[in-house]
Protein backbone atom coordinates (compact mmCIF):
# COMPACT_ATOMS: atom_id res chain seq x y z
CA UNK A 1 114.73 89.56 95.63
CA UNK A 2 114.38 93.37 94.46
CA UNK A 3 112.96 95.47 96.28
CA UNK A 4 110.12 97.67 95.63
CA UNK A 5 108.90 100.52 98.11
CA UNK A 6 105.17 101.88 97.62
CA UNK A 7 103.15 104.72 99.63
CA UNK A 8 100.36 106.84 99.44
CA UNK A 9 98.69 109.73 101.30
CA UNK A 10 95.43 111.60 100.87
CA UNK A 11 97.52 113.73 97.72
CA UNK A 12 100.20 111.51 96.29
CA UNK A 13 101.65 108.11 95.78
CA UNK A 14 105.31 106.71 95.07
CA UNK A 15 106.89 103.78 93.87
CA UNK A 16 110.56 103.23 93.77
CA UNK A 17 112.18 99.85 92.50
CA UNK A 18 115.19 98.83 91.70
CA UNK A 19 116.15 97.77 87.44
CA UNK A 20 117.55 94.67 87.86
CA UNK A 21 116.83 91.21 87.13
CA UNK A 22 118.90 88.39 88.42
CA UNK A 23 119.66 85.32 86.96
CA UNK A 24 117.66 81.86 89.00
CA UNK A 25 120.84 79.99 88.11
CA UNK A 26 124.02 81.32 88.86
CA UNK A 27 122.57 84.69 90.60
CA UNK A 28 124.42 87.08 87.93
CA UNK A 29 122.34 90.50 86.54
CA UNK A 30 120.58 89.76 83.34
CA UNK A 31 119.29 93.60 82.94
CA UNK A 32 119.75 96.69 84.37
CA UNK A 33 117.02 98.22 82.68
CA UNK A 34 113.70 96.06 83.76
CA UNK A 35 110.46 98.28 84.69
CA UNK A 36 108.84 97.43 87.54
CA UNK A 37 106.10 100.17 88.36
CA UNK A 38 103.24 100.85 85.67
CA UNK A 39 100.89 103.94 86.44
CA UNK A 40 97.41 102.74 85.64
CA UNK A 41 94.69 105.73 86.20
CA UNK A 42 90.92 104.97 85.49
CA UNK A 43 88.04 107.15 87.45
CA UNK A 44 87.43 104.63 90.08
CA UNK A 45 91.13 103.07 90.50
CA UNK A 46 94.18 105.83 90.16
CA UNK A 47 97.17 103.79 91.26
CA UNK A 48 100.84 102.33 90.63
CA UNK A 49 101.12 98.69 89.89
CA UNK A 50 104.66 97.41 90.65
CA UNK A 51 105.97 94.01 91.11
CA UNK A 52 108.97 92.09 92.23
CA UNK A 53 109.92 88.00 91.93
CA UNK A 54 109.98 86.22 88.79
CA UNK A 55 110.79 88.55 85.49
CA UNK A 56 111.98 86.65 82.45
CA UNK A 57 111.34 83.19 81.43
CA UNK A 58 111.63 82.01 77.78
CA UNK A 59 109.41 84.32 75.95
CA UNK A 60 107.56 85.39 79.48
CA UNK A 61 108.74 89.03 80.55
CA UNK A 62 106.33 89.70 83.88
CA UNK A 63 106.60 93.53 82.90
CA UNK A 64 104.74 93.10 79.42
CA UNK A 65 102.50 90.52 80.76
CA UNK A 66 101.39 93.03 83.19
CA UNK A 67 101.17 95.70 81.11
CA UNK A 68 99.05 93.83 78.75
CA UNK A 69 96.40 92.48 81.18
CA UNK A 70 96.18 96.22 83.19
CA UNK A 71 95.74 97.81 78.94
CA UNK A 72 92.68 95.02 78.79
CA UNK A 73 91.39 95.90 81.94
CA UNK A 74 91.47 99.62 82.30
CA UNK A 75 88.88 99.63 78.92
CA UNK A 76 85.84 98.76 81.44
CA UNK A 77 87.58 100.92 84.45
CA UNK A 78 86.42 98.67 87.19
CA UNK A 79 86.17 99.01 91.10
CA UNK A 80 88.82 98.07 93.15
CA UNK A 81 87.48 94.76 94.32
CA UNK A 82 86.87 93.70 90.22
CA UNK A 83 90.36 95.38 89.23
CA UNK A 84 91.95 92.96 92.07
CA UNK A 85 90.02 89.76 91.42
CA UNK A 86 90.77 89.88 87.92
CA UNK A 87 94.18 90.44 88.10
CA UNK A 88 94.75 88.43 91.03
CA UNK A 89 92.62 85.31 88.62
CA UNK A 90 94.91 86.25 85.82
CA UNK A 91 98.23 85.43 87.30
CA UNK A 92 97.06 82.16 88.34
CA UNK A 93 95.99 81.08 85.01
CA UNK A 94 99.22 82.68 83.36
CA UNK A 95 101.65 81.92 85.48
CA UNK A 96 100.46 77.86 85.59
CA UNK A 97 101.57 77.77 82.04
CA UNK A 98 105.19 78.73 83.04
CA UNK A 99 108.11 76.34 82.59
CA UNK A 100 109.75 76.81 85.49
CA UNK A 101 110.67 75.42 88.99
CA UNK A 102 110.69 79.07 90.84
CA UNK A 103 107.51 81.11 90.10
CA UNK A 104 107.45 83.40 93.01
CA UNK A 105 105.67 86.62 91.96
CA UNK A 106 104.30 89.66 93.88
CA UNK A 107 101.94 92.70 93.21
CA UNK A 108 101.85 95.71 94.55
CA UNK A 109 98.96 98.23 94.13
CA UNK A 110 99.11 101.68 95.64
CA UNK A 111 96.72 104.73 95.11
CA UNK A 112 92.98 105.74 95.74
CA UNK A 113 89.78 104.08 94.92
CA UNK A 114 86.50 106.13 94.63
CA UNK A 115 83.96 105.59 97.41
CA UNK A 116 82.11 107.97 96.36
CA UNK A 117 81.85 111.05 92.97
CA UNK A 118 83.96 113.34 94.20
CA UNK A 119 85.83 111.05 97.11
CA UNK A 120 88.51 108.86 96.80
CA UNK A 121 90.21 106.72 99.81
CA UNK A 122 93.78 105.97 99.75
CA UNK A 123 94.56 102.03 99.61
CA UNK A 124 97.30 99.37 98.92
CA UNK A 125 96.59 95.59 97.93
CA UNK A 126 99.37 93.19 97.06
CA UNK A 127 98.43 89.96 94.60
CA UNK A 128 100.67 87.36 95.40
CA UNK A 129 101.67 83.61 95.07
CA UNK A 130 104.09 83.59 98.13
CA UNK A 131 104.12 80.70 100.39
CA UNK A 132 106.51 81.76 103.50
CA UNK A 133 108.45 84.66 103.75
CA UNK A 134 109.42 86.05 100.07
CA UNK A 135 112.81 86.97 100.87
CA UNK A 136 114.26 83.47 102.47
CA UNK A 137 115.50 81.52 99.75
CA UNK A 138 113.86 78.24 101.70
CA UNK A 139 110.29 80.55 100.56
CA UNK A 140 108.00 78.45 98.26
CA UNK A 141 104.98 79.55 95.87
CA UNK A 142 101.56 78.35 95.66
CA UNK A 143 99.32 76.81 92.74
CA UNK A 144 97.21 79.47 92.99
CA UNK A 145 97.54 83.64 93.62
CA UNK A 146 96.01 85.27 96.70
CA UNK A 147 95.15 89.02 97.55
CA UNK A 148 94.94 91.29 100.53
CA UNK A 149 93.48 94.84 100.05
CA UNK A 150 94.51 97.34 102.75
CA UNK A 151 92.21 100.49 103.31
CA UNK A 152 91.96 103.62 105.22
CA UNK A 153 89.13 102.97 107.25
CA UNK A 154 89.54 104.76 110.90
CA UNK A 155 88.99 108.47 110.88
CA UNK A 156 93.23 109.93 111.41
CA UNK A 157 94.62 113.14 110.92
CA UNK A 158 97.72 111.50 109.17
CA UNK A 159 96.31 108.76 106.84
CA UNK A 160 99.04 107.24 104.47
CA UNK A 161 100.11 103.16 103.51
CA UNK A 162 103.26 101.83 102.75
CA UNK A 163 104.03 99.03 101.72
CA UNK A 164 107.92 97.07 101.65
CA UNK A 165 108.04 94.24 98.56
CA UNK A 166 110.89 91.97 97.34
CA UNK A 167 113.47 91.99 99.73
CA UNK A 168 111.25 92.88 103.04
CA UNK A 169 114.55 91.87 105.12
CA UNK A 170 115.14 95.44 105.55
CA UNK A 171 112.82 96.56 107.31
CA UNK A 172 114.06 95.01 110.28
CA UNK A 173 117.41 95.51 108.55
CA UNK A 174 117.20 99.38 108.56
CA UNK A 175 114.68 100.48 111.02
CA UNK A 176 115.78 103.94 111.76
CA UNK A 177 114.92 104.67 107.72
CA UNK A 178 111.80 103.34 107.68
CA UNK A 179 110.88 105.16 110.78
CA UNK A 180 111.87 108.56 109.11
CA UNK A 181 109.91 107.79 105.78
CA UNK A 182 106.53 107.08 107.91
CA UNK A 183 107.10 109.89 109.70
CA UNK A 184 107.78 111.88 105.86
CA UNK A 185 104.24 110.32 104.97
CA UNK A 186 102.11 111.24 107.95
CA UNK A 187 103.17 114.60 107.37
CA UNK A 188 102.65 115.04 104.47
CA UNK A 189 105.58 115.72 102.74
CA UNK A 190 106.30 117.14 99.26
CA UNK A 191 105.61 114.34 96.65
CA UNK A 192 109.49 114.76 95.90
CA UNK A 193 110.88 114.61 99.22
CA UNK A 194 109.01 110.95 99.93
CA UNK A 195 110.37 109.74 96.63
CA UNK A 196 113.60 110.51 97.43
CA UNK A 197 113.62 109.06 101.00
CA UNK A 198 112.64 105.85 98.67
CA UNK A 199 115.41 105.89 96.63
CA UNK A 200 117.74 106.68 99.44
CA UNK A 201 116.25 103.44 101.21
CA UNK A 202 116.46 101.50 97.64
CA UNK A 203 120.24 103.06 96.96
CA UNK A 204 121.20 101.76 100.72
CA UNK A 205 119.85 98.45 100.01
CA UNK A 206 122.02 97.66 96.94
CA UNK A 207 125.39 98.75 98.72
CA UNK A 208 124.60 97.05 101.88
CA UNK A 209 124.22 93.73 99.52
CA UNK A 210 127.34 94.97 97.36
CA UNK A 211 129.34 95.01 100.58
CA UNK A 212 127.87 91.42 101.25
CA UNK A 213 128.74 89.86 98.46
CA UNK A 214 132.50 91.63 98.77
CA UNK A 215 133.32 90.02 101.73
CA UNK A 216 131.26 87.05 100.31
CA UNK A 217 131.31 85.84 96.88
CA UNK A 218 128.69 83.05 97.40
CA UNK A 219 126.20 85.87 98.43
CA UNK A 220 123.56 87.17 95.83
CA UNK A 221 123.31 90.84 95.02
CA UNK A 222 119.58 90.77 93.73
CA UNK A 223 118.73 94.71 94.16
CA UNK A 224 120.46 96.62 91.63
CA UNK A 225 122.38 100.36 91.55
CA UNK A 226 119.64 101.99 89.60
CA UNK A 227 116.28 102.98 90.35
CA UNK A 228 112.77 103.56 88.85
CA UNK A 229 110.66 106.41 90.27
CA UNK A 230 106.89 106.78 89.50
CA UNK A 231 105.36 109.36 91.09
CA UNK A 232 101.29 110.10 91.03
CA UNK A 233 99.20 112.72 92.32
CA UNK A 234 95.42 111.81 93.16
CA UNK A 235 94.03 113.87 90.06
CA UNK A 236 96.10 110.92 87.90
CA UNK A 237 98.85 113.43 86.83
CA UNK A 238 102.43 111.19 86.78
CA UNK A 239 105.92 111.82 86.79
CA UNK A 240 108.59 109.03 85.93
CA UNK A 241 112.01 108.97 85.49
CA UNK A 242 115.09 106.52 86.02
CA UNK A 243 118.55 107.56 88.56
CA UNK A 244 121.59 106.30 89.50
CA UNK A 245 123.96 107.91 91.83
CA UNK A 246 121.18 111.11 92.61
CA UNK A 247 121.34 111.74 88.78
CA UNK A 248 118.35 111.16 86.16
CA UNK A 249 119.35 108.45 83.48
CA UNK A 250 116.06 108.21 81.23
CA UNK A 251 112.88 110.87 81.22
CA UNK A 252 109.31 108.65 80.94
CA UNK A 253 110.80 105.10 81.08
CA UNK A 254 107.52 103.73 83.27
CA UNK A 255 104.57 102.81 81.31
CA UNK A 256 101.44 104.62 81.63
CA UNK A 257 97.95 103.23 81.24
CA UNK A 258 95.20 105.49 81.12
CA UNK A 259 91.51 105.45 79.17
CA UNK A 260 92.66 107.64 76.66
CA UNK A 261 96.09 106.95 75.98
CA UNK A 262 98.32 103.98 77.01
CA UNK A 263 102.29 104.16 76.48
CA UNK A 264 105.17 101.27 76.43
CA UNK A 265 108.93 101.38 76.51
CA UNK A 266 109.33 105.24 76.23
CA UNK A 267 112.54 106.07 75.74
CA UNK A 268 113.51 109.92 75.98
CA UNK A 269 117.80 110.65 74.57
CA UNK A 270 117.70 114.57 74.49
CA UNK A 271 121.18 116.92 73.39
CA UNK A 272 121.66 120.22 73.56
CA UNK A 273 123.41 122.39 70.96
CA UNK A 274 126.12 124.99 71.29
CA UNK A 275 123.53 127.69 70.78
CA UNK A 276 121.24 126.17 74.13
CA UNK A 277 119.33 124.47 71.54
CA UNK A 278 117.52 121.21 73.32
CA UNK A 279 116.28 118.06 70.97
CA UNK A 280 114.65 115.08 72.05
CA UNK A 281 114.50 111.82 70.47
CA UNK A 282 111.63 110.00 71.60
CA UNK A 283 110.78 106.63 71.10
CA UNK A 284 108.49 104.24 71.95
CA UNK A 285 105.25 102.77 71.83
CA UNK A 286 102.07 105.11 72.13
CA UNK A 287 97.97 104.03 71.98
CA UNK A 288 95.87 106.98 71.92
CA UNK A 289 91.97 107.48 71.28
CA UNK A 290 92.67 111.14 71.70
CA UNK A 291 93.98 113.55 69.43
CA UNK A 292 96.33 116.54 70.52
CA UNK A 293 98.03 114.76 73.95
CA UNK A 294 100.23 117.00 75.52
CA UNK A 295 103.74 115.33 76.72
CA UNK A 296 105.85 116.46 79.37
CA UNK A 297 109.39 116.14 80.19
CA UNK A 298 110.96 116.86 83.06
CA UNK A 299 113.39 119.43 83.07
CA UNK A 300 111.90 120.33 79.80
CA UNK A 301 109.20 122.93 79.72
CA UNK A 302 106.82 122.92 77.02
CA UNK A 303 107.06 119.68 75.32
């Protein structure tokens, strides 16, 4: 399984996944590159939407299938409970019409919901087909998808969720770094420092399985070296970007999925010339119903 690490305070949420997708068969990388966390940012439901288990299957990719359905949904913004329900009822129908032995699939939804105008309440729900423990390979799926929605509901100085998807081993694997990152959430660290605790945890993951499968070939490496970071604050303002090693490999590669403009497969290659001269090539798929939208890139000001 990959792994996919989500939390959220009263200001920010952050989703860090690994890129890769592993082959059923033989257990070798198909893709480094696979996007696992969309940002999806409506007036009642600002949230990521990542996902880990089954990711390519004939002329299924779980990434565009997702990305599709959350494009559909966002046009009549729903509440939380509809947003869920539908999405949860979606998978089942989809994923029934997959040729395949092994559909184990998992969502993850982390963010705010409005409760009321000008309040929002920090949540997580997971959507989910699991029957047993996802990350034993003896772990089955069911016919049909189920969903749990977590919520903030006690009054606490230090509200936040987490929540640990894919290979959930390591939480009892690593205990001493998820301690520090709930301790990074309840007080409410910089939006950057949690993020990075993620991909420190993610990073950690993929060597501990790399030294696994050294001293044992049989072993399956399923999290991969690079990581995805999606970062949102609660007024729906995002920040995305791809790392391996500490060091950013691709500006905007997660989709975004707002009202007014929804984006796919952005792909950012930027130069510089002898004379400090920066261009960007930037590529992609872009839906607007807005003219004059304003991009972003890190490290770039004024783009």
């Amino acid at each position: 399984m990959s792994i996919l690490l989500s939390g959220a305070t009263p200001y920010c949420a952050v989703q860090v996944s690994d890129m890769q997708v592993t082959a059923f068969a033989d257990g070798q990388p198909l893709s480094q590159k696979q996007r696992k966390s969309i940002v999806y940012s409506g007036d009642n439901v600002r949230c990521l939407v990542g996902w880990t288990g089954l990711a390519i299957i004939e002329s299924h990719n779980t990434g565009d299938w997702l990305h599709g359905q959350l494009d559909a949904i966002i046009r009549d913004d729903p509440p939380l409970p509809v947003l869920v329900e539908t999405l949860k009822n979606s998978a089942t129908l989809h994923f029934a019409t997959l040729n395949v032995k092994d559909k184990r699939c998992e969502f993850v939804l982390v963010g705010w919901f409005r409760v009321s105008p000008n309040r929002y309440a920090a949540f997580s729900a997971v959507i989910s087909n699991y029957q047993g423990r996802p990350w034993e390979l003896s772990a089955g799926h069911g016919v049909a998808f189920h969903s749990a929605v977590s919520v903030q509901t006690r009054p606490s100085k230090h509200p936040y969720v987490l929540s640990v998807s894919g290979y959930e081993a390591a939480i009892k694997e690593m205990p001493l770094y998820f301690r520090g990152l709930c301790r990074l959430l309840k007080r409410r660290a910089g939006v950057a420092v949690i993020s990075g605790a993620c991909r420190q945890i993610a990073a950690e993951i993929a060597v501990r399985q790399a030294k696994r499968k050294a001293a044992n070939p049989t072993f399956t490496k399923t999290v991969g070296d690079s990581q995805l970071t999606v970062e949102l604050d609660i007024s729906g303002s995002a920040n995305t970007f791809s790392s391996k090693d500490g060091t950013i490999t691709n500006s905007l590669p997660a989709d975004v999925i707002y009202p007014v403009i929804t984006t796919k497969d952005m792909q950012v290659d930027r130069t510089v010339d002898a004379d400090g001269t920066i261009r960007l090539k930037i590529k992609g798929w872009i839906k607007t119903n807005r003219p004059n939208i304003v991009m972003a890139v890190p490290g770039v000001p004024g783009v």
